[in-house]
PDB file of N, CA and C in Angstrom:
ATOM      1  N   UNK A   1     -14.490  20.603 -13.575  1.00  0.00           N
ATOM      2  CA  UNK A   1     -14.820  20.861 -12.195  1.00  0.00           C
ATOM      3  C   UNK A   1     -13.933  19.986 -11.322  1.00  0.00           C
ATOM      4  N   UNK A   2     -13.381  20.373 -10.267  1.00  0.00           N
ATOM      5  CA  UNK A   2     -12.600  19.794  -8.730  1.00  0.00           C
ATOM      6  C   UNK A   2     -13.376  19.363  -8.598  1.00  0.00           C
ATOM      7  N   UNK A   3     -13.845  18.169  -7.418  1.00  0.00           N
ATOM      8  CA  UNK A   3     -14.233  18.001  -6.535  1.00  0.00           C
ATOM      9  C   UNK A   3     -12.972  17.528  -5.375  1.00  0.00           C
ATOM     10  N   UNK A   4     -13.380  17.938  -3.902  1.00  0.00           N
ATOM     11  CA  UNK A   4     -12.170  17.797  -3.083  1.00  0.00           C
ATOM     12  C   UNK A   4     -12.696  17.351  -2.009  1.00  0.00           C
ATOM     13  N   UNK A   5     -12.475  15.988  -1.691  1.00  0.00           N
ATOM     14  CA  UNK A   5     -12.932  15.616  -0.088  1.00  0.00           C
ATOM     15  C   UNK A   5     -11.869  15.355   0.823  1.00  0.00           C
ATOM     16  N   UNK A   6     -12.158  15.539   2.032  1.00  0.00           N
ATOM     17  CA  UNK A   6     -10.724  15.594   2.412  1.00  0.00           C
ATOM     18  C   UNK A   6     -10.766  14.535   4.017  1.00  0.00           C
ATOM     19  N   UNK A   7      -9.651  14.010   4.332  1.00  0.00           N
ATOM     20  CA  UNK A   7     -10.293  13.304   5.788  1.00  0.00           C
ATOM     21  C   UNK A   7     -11.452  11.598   5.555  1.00  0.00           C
ATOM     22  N   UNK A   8     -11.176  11.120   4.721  1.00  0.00           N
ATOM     23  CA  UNK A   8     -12.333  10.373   4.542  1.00  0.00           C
ATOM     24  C   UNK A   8     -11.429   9.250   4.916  1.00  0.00           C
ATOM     25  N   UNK A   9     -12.268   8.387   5.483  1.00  0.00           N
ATOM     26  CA  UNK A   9     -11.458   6.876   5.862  1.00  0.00           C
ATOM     27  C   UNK A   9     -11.056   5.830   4.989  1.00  0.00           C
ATOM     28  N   UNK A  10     -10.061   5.153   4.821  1.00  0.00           N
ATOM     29  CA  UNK A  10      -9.737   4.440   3.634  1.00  0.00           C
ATOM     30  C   UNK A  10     -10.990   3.362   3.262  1.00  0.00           C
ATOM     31  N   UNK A  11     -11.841   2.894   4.000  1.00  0.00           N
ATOM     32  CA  UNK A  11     -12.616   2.292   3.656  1.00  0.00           C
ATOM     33  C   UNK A  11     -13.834   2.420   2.502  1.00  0.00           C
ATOM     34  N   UNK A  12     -13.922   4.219   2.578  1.00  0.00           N
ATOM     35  CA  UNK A  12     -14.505   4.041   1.897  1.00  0.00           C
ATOM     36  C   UNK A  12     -14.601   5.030   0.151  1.00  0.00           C
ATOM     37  N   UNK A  13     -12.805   4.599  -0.137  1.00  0.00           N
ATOM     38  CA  UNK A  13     -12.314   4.412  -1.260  1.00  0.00           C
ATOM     39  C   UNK A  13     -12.657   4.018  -2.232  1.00  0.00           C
ATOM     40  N   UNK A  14     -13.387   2.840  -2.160  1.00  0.00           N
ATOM     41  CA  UNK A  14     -13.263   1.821  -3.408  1.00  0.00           C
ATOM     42  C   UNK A  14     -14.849   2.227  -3.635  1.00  0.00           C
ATOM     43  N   UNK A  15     -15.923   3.187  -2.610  1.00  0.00           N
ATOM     44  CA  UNK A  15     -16.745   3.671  -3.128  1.00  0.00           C
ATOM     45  C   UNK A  15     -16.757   4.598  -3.940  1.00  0.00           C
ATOM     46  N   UNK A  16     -15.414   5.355  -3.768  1.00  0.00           N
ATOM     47  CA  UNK A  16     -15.775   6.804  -4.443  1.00  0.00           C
ATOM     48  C   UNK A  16     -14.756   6.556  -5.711  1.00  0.00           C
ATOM     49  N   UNK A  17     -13.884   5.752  -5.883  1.00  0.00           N
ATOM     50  CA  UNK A  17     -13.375   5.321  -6.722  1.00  0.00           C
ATOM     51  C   UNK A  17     -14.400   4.866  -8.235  1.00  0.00           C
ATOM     52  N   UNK A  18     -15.391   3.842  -7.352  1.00  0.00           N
ATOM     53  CA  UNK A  18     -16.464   3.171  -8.181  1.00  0.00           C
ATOM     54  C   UNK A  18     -17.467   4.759  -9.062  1.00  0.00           C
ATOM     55  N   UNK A  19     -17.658   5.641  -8.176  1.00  0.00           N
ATOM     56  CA  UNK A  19     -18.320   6.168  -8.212  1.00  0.00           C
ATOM     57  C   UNK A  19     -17.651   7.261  -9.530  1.00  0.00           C
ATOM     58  N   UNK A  20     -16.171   7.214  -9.477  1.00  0.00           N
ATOM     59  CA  UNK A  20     -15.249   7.924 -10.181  1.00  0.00           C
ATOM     60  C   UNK A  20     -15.519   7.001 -11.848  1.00  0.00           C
ATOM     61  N   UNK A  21     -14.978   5.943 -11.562  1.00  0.00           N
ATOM     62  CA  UNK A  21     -15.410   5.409 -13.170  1.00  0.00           C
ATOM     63  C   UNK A  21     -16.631   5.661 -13.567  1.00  0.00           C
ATOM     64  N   UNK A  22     -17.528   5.510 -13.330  1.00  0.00           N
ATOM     65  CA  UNK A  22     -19.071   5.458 -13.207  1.00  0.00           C
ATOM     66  C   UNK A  22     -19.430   6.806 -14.381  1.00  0.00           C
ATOM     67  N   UNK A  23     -19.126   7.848 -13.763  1.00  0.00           N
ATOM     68  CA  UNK A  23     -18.979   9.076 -14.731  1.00  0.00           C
ATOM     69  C   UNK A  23     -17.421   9.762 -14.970  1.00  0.00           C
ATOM     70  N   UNK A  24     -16.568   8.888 -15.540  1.00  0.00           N
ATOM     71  CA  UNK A  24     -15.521   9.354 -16.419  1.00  0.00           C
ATOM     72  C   UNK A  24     -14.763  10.269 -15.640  1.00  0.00           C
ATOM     73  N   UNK A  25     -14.186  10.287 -14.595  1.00  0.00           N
ATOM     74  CA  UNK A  25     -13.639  11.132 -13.428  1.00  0.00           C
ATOM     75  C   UNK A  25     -12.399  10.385 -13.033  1.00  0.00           C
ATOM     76  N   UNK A  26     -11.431  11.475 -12.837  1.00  0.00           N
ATOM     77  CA  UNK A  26     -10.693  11.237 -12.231  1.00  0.00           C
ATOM     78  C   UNK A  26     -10.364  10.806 -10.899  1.00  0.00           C
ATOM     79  N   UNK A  27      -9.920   9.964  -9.867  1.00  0.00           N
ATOM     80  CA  UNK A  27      -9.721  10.043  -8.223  1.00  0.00           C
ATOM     81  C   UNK A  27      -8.113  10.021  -8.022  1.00  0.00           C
ATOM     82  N   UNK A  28      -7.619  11.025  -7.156  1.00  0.00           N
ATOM     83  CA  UNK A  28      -6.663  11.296  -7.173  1.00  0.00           C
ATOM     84  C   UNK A  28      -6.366  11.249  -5.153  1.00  0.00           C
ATOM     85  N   UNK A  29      -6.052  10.214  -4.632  1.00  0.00           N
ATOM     86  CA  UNK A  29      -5.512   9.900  -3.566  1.00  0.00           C
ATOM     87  C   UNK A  29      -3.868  10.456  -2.803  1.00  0.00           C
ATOM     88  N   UNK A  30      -4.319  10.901  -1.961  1.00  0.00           N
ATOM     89  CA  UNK A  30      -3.391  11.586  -1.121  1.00  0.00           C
ATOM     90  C   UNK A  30      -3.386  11.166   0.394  1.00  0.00           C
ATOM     91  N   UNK A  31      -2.158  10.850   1.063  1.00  0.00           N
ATOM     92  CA  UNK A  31      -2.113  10.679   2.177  1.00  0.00           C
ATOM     93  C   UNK A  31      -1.114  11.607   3.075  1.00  0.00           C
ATOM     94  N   UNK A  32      -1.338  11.492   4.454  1.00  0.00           N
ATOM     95  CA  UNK A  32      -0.437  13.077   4.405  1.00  0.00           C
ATOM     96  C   UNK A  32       0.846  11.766   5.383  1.00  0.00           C
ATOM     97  N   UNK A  33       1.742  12.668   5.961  1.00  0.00           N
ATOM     98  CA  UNK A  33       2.961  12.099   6.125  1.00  0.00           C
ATOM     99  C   UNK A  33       2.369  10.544   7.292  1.00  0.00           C
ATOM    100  N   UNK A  34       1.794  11.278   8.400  1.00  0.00           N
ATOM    101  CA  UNK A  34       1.274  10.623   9.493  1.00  0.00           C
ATOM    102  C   UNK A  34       0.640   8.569   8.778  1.00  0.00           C
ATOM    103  N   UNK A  35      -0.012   8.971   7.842  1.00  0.00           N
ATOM    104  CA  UNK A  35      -0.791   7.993   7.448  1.00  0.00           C
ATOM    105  C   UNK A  35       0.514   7.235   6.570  1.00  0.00           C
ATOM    106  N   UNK A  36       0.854   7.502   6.567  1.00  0.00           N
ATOM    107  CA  UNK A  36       2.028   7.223   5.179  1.00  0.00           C
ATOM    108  C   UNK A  36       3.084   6.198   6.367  1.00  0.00           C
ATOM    109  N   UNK A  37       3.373   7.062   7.233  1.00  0.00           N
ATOM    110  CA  UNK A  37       4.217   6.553   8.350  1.00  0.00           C
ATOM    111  C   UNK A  37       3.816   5.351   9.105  1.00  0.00           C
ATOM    112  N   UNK A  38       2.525   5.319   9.514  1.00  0.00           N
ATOM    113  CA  UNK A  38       1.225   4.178   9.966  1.00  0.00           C
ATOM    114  C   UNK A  38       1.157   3.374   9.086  1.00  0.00           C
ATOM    115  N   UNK A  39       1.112   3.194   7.939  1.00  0.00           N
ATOM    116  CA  UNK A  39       1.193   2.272   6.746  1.00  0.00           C
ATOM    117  C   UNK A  39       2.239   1.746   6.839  1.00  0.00           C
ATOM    118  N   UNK A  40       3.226   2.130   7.017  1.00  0.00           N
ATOM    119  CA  UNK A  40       4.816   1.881   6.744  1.00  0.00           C
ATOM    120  C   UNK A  40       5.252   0.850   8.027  1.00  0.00           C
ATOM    121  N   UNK A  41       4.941   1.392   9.086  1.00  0.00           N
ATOM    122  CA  UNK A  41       4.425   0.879  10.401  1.00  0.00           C
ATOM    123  C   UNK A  41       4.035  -0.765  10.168  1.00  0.00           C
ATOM    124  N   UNK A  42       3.061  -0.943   9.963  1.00  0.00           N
ATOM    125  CA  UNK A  42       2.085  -1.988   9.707  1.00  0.00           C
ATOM    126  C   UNK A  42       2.547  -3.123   8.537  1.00  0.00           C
ATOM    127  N   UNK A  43       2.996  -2.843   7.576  1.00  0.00           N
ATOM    128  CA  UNK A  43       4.265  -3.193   7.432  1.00  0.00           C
ATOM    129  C   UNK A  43       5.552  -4.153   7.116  1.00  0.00           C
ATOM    130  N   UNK A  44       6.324  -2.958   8.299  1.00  0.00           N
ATOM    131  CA  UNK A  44       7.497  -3.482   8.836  1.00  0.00           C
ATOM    132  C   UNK A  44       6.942  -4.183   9.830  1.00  0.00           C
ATOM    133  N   UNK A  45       5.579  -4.524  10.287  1.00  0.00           N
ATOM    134  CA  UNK A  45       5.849  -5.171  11.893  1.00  0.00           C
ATOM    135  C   UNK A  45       5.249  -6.692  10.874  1.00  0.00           C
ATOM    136  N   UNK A  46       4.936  -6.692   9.865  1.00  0.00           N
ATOM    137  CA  UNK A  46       4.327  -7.720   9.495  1.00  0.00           C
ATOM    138  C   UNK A  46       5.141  -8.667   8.793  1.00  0.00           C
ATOM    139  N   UNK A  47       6.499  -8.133   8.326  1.00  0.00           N
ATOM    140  CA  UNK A  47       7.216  -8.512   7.314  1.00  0.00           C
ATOM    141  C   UNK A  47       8.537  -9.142   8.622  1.00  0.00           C
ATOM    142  N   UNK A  48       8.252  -8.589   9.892  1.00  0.00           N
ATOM    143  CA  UNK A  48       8.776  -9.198  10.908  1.00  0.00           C
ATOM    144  C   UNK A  48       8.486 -10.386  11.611  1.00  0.00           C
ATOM    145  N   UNK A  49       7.008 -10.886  11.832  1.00  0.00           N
ATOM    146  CA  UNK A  49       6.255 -11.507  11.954  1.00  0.00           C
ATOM    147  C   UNK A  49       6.693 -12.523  10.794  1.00  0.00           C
ATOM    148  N   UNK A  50       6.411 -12.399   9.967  1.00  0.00           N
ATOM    149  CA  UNK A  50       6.867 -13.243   8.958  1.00  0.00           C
ATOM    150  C   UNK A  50       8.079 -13.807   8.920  1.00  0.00           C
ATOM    151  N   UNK A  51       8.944 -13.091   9.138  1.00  0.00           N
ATOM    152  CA  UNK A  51      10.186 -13.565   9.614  1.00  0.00           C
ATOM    153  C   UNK A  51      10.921 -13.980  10.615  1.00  0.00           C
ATOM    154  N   UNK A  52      10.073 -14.140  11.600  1.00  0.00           N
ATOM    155  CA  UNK A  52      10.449 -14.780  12.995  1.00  0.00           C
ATOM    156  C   UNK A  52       9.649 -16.292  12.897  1.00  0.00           C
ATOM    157  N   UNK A  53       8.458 -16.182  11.803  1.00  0.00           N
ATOM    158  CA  UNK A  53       7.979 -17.334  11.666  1.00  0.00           C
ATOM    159  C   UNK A  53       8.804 -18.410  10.558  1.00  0.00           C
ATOM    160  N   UNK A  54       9.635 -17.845   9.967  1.00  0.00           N
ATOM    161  CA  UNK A  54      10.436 -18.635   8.884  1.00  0.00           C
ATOM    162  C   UNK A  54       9.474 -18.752   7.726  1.00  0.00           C
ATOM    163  N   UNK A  55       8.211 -17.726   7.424  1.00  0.00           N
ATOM    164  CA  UNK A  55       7.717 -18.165   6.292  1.00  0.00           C
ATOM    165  C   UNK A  55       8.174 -16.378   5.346  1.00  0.00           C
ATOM    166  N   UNK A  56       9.379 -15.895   5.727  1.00  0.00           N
ATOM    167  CA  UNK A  56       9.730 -14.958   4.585  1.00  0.00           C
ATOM    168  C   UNK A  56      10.778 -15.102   4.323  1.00  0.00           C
ATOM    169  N   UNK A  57      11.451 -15.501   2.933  1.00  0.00           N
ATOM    170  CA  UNK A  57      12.484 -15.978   2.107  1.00  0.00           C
ATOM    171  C   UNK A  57      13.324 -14.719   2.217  1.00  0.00           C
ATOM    172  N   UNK A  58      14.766 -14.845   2.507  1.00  0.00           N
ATOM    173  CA  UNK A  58      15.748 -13.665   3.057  1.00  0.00           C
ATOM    174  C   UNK A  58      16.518 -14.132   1.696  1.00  0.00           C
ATOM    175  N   UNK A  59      17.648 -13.454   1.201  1.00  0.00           N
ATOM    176  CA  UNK A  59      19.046 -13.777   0.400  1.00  0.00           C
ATOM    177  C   UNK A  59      19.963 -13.087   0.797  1.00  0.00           C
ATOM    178  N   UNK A  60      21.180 -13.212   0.903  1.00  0.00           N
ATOM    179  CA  UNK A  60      22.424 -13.046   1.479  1.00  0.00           C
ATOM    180  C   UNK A  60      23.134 -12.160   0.113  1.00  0.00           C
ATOM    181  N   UNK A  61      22.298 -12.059  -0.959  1.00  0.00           N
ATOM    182  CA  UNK A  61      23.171 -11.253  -1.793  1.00  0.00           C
ATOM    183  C   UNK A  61      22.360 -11.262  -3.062  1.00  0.00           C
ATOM    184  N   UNK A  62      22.470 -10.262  -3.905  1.00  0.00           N
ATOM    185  CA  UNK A  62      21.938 -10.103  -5.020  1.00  0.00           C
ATOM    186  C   UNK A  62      21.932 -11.323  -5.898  1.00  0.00           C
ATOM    187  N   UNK A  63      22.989 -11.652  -6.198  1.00  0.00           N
ATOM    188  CA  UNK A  63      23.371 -12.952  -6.832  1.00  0.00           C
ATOM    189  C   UNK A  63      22.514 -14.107  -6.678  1.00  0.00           C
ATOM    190  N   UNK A  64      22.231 -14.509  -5.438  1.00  0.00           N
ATOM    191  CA  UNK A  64      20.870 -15.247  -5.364  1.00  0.00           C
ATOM    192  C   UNK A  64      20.000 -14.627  -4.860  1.00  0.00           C
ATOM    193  N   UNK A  65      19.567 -13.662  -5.131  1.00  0.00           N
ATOM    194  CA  UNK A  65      17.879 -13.371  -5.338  1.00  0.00           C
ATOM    195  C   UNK A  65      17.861 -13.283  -6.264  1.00  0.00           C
ATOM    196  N   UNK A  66      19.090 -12.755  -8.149  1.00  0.00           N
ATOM    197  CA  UNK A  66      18.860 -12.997  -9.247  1.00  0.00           C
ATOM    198  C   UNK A  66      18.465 -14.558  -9.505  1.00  0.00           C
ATOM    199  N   UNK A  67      19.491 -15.591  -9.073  1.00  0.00           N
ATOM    200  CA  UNK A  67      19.422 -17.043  -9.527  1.00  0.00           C
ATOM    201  C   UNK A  67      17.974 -17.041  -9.155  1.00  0.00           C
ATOM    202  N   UNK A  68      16.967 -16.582  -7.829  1.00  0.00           N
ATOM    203  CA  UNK A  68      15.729 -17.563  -7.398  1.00  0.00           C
ATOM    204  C   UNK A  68      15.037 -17.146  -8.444  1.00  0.00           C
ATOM    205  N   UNK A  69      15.050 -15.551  -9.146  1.00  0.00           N
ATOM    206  CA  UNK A  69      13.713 -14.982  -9.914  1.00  0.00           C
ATOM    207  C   UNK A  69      14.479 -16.205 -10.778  1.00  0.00           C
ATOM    208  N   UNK A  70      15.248 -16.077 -11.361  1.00  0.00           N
ATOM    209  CA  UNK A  70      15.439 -16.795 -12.533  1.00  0.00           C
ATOM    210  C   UNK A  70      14.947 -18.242 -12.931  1.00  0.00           C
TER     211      UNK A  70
END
């Protein structure tokens, strides 16, 4: 059997998720472009924020962002 809800607010995910393990079910999440874009949004403005504050680590080249993982 489908079940298909559609429009539901992200909040309350981690209910129907719960509710998905619970009886052996699948949950299969979809967002349409708009939400996807708003996410993406939210973000880039945060990862900016972060970086005007000097607490997000930049590298000038592959080479050292290999050396830092390393």
């Amino acid at each position: 059997m489908t079940l298909t809800i559609m429009n539901v607010d992200e909040e309350f995910l981690p209910a129907f998720k719960a509710l998905a393990k619970g009886v052996k079910a699948k949950v299969l999440v979809e967002k349409n472009k708009e939400e996807l874009i708003k996410e993406l949004e939210k973000e880039s403005q945060k990862c900016d924020e972060l970086y005007k504050k000097g607490k997000l680590k930049t590298f000038k080249s592959m080479q050292e962002l290999r050396a830092d993982l390393a």
